[in-house]
N, C-alpha and C. Protein backbone atom coordinates (compact mmCIF):
# COMPACT_ATOMS: atom_id res chain seq x y z
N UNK A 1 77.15 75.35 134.89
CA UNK A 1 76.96 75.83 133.54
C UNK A 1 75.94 76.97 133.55
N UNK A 2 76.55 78.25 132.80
CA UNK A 2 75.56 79.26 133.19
C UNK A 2 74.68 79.31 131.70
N UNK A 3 73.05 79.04 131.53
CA UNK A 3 72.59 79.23 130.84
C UNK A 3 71.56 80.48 130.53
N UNK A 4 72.22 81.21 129.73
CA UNK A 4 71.62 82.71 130.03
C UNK A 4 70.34 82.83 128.44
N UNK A 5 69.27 82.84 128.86
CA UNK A 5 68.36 83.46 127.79
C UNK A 5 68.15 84.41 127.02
N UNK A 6 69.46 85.50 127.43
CA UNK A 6 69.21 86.98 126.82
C UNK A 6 70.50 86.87 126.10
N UNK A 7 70.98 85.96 125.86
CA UNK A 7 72.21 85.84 124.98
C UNK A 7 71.93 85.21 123.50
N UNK A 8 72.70 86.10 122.71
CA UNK A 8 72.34 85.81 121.40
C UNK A 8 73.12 84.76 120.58
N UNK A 9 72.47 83.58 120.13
CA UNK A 9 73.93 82.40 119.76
C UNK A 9 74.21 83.42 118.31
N UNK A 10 75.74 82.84 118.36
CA UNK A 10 76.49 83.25 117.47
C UNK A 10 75.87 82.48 116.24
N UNK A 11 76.38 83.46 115.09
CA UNK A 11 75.40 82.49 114.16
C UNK A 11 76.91 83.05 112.62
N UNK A 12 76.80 82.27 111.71
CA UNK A 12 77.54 82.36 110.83
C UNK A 12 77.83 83.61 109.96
N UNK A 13 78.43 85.02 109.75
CA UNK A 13 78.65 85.90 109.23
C UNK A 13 78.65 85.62 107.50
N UNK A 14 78.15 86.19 106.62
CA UNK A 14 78.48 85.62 105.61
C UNK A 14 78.43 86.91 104.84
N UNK A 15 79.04 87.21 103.84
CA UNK A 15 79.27 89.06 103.10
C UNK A 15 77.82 88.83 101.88
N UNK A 16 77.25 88.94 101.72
CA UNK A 16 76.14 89.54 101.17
C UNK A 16 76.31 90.35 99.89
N UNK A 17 76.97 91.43 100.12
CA UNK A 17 77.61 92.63 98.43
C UNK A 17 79.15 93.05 99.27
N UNK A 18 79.46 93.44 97.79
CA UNK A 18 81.00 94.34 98.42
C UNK A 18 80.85 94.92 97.26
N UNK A 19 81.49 95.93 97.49
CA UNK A 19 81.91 96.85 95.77
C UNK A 19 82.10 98.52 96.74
N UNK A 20 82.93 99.23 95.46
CA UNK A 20 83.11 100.40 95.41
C UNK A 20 82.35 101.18 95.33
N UNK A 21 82.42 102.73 95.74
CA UNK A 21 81.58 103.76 94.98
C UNK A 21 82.30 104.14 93.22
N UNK A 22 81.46 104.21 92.28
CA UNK A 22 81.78 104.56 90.92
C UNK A 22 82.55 105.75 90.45
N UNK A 23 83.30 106.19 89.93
CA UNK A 23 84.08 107.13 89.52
C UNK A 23 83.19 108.30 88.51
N UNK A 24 81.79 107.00 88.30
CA UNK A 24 80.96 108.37 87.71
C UNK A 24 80.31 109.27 88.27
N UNK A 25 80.23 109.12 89.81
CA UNK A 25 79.96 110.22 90.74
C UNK A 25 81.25 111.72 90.50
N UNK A 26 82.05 111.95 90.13
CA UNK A 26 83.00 112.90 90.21
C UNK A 26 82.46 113.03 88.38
N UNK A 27 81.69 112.66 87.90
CA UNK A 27 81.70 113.28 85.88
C UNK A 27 82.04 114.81 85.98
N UNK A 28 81.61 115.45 87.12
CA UNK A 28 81.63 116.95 86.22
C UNK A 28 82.79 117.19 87.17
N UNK A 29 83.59 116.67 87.86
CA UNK A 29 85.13 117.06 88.80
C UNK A 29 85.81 116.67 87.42
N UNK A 30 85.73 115.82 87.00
CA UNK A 30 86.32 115.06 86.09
C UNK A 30 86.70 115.96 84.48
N UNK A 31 85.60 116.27 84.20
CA UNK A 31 85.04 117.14 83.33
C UNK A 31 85.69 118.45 83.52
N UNK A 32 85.91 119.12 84.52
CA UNK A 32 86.20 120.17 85.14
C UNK A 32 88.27 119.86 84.99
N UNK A 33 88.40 118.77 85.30
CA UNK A 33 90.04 118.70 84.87
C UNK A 33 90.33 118.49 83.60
N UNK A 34 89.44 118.24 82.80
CA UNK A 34 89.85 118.15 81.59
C UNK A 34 90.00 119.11 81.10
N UNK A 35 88.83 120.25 81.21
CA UNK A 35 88.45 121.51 80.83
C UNK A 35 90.03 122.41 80.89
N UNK A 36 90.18 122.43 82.34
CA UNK A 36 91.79 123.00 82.66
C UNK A 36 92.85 122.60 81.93
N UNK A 37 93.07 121.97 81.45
CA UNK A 37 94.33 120.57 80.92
C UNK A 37 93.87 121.38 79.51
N UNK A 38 93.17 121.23 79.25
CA UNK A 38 93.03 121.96 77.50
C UNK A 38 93.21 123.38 77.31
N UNK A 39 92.74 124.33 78.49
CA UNK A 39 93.47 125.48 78.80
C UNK A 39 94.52 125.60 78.68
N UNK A 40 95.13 124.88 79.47
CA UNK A 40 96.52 124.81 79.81
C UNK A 40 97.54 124.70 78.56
N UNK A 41 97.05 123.48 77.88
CA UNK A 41 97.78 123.33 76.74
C UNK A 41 97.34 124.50 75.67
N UNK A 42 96.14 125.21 75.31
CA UNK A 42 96.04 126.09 74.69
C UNK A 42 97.04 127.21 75.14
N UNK A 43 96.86 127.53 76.41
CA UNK A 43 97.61 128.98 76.72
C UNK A 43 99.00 128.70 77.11
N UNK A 44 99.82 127.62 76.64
CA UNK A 44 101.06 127.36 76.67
C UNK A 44 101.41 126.98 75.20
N UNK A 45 101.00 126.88 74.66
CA UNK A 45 101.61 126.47 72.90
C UNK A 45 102.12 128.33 72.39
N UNK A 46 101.58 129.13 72.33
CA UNK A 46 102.44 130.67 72.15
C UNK A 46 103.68 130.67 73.33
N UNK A 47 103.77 130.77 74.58
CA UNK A 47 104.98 130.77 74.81
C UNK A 47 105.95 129.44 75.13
N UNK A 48 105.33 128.17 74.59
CA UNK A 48 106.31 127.25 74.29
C UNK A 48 106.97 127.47 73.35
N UNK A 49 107.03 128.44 72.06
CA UNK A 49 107.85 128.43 71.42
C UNK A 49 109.38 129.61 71.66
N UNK A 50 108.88 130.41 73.08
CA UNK A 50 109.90 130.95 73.95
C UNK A 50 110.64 130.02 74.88
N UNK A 51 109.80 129.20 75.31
CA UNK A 51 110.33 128.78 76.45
C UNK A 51 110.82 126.70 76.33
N UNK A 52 110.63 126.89 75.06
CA UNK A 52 110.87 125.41 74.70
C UNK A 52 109.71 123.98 75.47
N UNK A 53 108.90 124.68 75.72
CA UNK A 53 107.68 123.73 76.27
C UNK A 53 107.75 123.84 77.77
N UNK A 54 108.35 124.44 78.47
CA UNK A 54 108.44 124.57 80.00
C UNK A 54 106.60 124.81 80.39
N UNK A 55 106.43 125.31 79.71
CA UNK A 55 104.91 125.88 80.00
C UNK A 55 103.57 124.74 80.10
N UNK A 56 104.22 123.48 79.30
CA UNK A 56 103.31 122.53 79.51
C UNK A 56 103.43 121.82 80.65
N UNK A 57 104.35 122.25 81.36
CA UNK A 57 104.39 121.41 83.11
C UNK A 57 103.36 122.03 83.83
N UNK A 58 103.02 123.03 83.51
CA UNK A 58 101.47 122.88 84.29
C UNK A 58 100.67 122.23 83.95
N UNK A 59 100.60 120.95 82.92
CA UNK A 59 99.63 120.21 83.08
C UNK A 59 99.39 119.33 84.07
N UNK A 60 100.78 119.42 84.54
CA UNK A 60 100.66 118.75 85.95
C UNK A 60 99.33 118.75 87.27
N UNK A 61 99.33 119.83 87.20
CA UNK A 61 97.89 120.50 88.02
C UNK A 61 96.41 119.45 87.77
N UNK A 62 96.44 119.34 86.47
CA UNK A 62 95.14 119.00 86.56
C UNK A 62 95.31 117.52 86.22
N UNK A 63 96.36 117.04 86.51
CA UNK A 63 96.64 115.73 86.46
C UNK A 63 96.68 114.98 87.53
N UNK A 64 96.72 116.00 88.48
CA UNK A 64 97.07 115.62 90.38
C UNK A 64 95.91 115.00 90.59
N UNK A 65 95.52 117.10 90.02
CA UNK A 65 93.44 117.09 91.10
C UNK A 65 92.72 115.47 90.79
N UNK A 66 92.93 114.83 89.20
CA UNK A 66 92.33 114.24 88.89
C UNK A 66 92.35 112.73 89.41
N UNK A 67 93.96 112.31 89.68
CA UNK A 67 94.21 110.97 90.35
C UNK A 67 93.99 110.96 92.14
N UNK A 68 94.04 112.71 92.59
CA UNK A 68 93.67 112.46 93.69
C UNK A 68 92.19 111.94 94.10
N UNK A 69 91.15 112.86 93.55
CA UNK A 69 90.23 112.31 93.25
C UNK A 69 89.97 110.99 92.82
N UNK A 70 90.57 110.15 92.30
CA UNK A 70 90.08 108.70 91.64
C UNK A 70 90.86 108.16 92.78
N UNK A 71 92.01 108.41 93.22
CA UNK A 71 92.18 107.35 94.24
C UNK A 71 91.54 107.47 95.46
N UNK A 72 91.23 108.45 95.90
CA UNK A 72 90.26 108.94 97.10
C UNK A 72 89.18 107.74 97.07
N UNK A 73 88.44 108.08 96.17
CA UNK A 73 87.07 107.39 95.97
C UNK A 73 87.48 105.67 95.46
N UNK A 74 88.43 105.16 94.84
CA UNK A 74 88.71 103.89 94.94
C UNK A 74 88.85 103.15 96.29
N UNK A 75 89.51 103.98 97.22
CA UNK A 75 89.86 103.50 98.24
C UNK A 75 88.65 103.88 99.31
N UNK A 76 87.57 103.98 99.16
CA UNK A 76 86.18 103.76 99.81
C UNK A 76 85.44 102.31 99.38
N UNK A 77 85.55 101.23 100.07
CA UNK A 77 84.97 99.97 100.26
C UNK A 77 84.02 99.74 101.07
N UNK A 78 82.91 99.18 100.03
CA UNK A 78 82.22 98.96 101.20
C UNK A 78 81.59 97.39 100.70
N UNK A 79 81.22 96.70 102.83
CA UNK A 79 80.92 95.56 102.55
C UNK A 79 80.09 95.03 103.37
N UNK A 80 78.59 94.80 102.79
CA UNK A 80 77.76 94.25 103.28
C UNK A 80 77.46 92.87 103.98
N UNK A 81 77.56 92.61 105.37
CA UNK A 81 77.35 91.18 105.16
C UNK A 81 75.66 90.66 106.05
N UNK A 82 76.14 89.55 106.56
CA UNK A 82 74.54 89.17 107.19
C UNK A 82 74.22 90.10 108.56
N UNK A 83 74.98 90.49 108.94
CA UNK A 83 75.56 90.68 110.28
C UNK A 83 75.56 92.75 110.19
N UNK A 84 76.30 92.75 109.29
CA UNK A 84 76.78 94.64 109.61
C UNK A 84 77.21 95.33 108.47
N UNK A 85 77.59 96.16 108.33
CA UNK A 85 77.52 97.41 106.78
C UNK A 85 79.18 98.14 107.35
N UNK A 86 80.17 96.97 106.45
CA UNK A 86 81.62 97.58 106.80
C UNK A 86 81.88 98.84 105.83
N UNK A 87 82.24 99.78 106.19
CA UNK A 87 82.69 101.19 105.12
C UNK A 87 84.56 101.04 105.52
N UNK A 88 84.89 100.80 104.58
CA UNK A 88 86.44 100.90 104.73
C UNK A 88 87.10 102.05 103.69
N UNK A 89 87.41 103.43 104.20
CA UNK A 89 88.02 104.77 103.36
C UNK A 89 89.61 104.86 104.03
N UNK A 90 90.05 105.67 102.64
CA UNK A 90 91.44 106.19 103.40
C UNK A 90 92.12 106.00 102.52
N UNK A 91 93.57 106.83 102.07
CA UNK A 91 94.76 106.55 101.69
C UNK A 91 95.84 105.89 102.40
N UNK A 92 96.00 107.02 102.92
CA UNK A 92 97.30 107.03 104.33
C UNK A 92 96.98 106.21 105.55
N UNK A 93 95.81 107.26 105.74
CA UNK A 93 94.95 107.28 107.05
C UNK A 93 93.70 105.95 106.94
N UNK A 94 93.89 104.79 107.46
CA UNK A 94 92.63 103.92 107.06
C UNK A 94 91.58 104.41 108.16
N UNK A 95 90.47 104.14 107.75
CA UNK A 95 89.48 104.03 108.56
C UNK A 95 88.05 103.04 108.32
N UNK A 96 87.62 102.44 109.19
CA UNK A 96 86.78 101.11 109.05
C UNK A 96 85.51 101.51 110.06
N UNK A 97 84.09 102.24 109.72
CA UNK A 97 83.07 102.36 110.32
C UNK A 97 82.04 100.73 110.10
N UNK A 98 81.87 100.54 111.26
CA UNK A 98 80.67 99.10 111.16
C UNK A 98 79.63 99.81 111.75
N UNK A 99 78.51 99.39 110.79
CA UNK A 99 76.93 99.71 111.28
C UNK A 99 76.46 98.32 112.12
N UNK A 100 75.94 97.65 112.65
CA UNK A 100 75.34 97.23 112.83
C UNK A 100 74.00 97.22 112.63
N UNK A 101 73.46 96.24 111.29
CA UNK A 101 72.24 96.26 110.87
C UNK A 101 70.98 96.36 111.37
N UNK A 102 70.67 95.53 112.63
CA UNK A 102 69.86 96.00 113.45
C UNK A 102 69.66 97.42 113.63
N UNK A 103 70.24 98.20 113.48
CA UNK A 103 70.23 99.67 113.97
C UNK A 103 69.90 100.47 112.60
N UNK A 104 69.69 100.03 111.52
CA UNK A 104 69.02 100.38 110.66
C UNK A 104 67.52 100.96 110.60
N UNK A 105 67.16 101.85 110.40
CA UNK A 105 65.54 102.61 110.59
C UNK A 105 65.13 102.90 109.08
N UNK A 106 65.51 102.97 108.22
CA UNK A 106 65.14 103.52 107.27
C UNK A 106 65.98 103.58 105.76
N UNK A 107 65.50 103.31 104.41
CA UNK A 107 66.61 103.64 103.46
C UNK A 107 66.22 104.21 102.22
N UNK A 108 66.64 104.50 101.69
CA UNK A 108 66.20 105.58 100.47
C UNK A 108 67.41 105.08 99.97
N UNK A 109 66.72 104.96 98.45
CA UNK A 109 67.42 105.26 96.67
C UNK A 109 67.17 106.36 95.68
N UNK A 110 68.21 107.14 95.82
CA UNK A 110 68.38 108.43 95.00
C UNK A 110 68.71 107.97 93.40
N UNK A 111 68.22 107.76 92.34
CA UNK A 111 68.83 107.83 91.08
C UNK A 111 68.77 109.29 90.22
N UNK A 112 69.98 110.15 90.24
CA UNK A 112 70.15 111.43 89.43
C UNK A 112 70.21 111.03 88.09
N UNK A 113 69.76 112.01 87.13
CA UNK A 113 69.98 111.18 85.80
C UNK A 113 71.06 111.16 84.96
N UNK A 114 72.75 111.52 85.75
CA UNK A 114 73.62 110.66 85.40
C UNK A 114 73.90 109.13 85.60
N UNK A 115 73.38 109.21 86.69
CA UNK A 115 74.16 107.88 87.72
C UNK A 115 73.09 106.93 86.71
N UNK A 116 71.56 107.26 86.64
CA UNK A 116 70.55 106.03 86.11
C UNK A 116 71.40 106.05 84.84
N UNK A 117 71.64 107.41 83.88
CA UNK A 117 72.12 106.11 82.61
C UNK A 117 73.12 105.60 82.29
N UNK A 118 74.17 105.09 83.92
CA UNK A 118 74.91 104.69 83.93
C UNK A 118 74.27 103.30 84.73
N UNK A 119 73.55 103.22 85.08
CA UNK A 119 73.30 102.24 86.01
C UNK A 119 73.37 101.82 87.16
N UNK A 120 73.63 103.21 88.34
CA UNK A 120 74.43 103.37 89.40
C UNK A 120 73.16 104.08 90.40
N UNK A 121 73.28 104.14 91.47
CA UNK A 121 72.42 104.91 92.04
C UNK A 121 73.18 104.83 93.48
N UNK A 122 72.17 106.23 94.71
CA UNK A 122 72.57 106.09 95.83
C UNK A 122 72.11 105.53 97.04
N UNK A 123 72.61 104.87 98.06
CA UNK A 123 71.86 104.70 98.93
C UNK A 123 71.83 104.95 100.14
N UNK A 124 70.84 105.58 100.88
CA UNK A 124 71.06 106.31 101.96
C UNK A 124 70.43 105.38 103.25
N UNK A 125 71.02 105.25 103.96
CA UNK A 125 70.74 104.83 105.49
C UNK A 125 69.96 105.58 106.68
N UNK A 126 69.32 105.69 107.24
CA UNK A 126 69.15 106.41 108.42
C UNK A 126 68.82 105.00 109.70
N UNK A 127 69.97 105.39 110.35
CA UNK A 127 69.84 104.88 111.78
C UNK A 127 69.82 104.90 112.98
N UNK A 128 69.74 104.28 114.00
CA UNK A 128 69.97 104.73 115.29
C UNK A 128 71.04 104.81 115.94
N UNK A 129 72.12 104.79 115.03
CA UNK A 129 73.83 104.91 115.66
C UNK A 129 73.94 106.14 115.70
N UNK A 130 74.68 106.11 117.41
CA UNK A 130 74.98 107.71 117.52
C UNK A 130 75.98 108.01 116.74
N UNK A 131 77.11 107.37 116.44
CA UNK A 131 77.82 108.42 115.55
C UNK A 131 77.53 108.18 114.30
N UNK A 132 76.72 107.64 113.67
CA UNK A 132 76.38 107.65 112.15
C UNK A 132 75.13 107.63 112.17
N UNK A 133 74.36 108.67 112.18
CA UNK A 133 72.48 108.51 112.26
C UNK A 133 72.38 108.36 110.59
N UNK A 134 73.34 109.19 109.30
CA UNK A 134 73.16 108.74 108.58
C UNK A 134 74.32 107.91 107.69
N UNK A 135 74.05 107.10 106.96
CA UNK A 135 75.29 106.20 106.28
C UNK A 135 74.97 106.62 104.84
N UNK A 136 75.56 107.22 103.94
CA UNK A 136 75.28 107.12 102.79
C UNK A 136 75.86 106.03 101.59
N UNK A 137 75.76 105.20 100.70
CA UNK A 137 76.50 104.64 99.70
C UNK A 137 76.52 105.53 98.60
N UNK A 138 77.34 105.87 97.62
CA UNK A 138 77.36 107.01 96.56
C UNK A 138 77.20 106.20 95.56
N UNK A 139 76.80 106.39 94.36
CA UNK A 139 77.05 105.59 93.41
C UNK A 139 77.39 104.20 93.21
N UNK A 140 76.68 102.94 93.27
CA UNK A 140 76.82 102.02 93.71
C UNK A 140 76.26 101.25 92.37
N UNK A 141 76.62 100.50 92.00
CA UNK A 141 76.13 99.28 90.95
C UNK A 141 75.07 98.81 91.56
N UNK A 142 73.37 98.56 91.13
CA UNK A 142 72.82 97.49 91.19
C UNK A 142 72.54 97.79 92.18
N UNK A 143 71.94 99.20 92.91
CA UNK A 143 71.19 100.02 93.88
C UNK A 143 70.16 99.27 94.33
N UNK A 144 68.85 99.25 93.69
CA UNK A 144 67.64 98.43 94.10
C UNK A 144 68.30 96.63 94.81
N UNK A 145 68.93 95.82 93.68
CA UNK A 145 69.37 94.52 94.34
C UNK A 145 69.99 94.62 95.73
N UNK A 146 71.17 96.00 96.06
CA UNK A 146 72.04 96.10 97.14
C UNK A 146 70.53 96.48 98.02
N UNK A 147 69.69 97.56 97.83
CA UNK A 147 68.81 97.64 98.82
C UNK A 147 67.97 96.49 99.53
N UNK A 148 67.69 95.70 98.37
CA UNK A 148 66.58 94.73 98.65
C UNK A 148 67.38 93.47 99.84
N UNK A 149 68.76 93.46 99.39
CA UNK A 149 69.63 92.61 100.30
C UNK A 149 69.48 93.48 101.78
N UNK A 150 69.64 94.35 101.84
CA UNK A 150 69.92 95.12 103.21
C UNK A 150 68.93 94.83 103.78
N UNK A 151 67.47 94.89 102.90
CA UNK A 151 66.20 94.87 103.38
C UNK A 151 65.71 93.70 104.38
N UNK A 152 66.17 92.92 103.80
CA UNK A 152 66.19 91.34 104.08
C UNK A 152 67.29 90.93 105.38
N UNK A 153 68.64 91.67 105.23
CA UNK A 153 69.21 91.27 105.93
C UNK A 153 69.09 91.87 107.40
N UNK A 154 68.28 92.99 107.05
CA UNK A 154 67.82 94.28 108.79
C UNK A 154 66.81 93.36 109.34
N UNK A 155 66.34 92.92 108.33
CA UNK A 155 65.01 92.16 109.10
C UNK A 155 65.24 90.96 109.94
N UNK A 156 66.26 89.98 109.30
CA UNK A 156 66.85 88.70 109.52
C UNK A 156 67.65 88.51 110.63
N UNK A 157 68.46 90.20 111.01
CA UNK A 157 69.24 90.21 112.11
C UNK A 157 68.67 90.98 113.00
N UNK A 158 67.61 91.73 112.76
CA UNK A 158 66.43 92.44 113.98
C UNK A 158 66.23 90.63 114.94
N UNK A 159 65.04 90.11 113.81
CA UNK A 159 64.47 88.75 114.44
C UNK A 159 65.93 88.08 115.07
N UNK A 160 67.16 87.48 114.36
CA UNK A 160 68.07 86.86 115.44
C UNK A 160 68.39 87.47 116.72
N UNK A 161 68.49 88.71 116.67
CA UNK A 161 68.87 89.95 117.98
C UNK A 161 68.03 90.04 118.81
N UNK A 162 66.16 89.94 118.04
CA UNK A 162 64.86 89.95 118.88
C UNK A 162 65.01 91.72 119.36
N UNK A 163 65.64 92.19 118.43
CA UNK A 163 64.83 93.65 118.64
C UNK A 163 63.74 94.01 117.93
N UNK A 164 63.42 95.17 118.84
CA UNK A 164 62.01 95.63 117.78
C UNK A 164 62.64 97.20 117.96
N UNK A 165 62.32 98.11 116.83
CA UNK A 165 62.30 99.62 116.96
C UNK A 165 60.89 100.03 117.67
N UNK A 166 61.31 101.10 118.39
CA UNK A 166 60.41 101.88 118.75
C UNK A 166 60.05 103.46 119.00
N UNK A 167 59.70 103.73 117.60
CA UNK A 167 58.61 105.22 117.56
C UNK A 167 58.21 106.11 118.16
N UNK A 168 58.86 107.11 118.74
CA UNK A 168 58.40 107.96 119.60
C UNK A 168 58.56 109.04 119.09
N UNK A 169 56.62 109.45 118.63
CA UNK A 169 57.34 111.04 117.92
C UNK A 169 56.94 112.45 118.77
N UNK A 170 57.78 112.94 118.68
CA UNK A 170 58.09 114.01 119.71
C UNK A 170 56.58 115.22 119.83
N UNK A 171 56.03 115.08 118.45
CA UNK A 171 54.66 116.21 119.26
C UNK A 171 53.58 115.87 119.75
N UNK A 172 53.89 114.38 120.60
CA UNK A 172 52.70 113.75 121.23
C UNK A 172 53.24 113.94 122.54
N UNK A 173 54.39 114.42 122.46
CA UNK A 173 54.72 114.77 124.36
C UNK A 173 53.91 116.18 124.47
N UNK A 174 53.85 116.86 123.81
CA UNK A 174 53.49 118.12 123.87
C UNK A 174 51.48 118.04 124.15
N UNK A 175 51.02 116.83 123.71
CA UNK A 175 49.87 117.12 123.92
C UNK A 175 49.48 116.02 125.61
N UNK A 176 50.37 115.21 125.92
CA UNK A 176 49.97 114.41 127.21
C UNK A 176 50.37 115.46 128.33
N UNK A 177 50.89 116.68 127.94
CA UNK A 177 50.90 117.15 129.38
C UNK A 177 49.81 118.14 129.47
């Protein structure tokens, strides 16, 4: 029986938050298709009465931009658990980035003052994963609670993992030589 000490027991995964990014991150994309769409219908009512309304099929345009956009950003999931920070994006194309929490260094909450008087805010990651040094969440419900969980949970899976970070800032090489 091989009993190894540097092995980490498996321990129970459990999801922590899940939720979307908010659709009130795009207000002024949003805003911006509406804007067009009322154009549109303004500068097609004079030659709809040539063309029998053909002219209002360009509202099509700003009807696209607008569901492409909302489904884009619906289909960004993300899900926190004890363990790791799942980002699941994509239409067509899925794609599923895992952080591993341990590898967490740092986090910041952005509230712009749309998102606060909506109740939404952002949250930013910085870690030690090479391909994601940073992770952002966009618009997220209940910012501070989702942070304070992460907070708790970097710490909880540092101590199970028994890592520690370590600090090395670069203009102290410059003075030991």
């Amino acid at each position: 029986m091989n009993n190894d000490d540097s092995s980490v027991p498996p321990s129970a995964e459990t999801v922590l938050w899940s939720g979307h990014t908010s659709q009130w991150v795009h207000f002024w994309y949003y805003l911006f298709c509406i804007v067009i769409a009322v154009g549109i219908a303004f500068a097609a009512t004079i030659p709809a009465l040539f063309t029998g309304g053909l002219a209002y099929l360009a509202l099509i345009i700003p009807l696209v931009m607008w569901l492409v956009r909302w489904w884009v950003t619906k289909c960004t999931f993300y899900e926190l658990t004890s363990q790791r920070l799942r980002i699941r994006s994509g239409i067509l194309n899925k794609r599923v980035d895992e952080l591993e929490l341990y590898r967490v260094k740092d986090y910041a909450i952005e509230q712009p003052l749309l998102l606060r008087l909506v109740g939404l805010g952002n949250l930013t990651m910085v870690t030690s994963d090479a391909t994601t040094p940073t992770v952002p969440m966009r618009a997220i419900p209940g910012v501070e609670a989702v942070r304070e969980k992460l907070r708790t949970a970097v710490q909880n899976e540092r101590d199970r993992k028994r890592v520690r970070q370590l600090d090395v800032d670069s203009q102290d090489e410059g003075a030991l030589k």
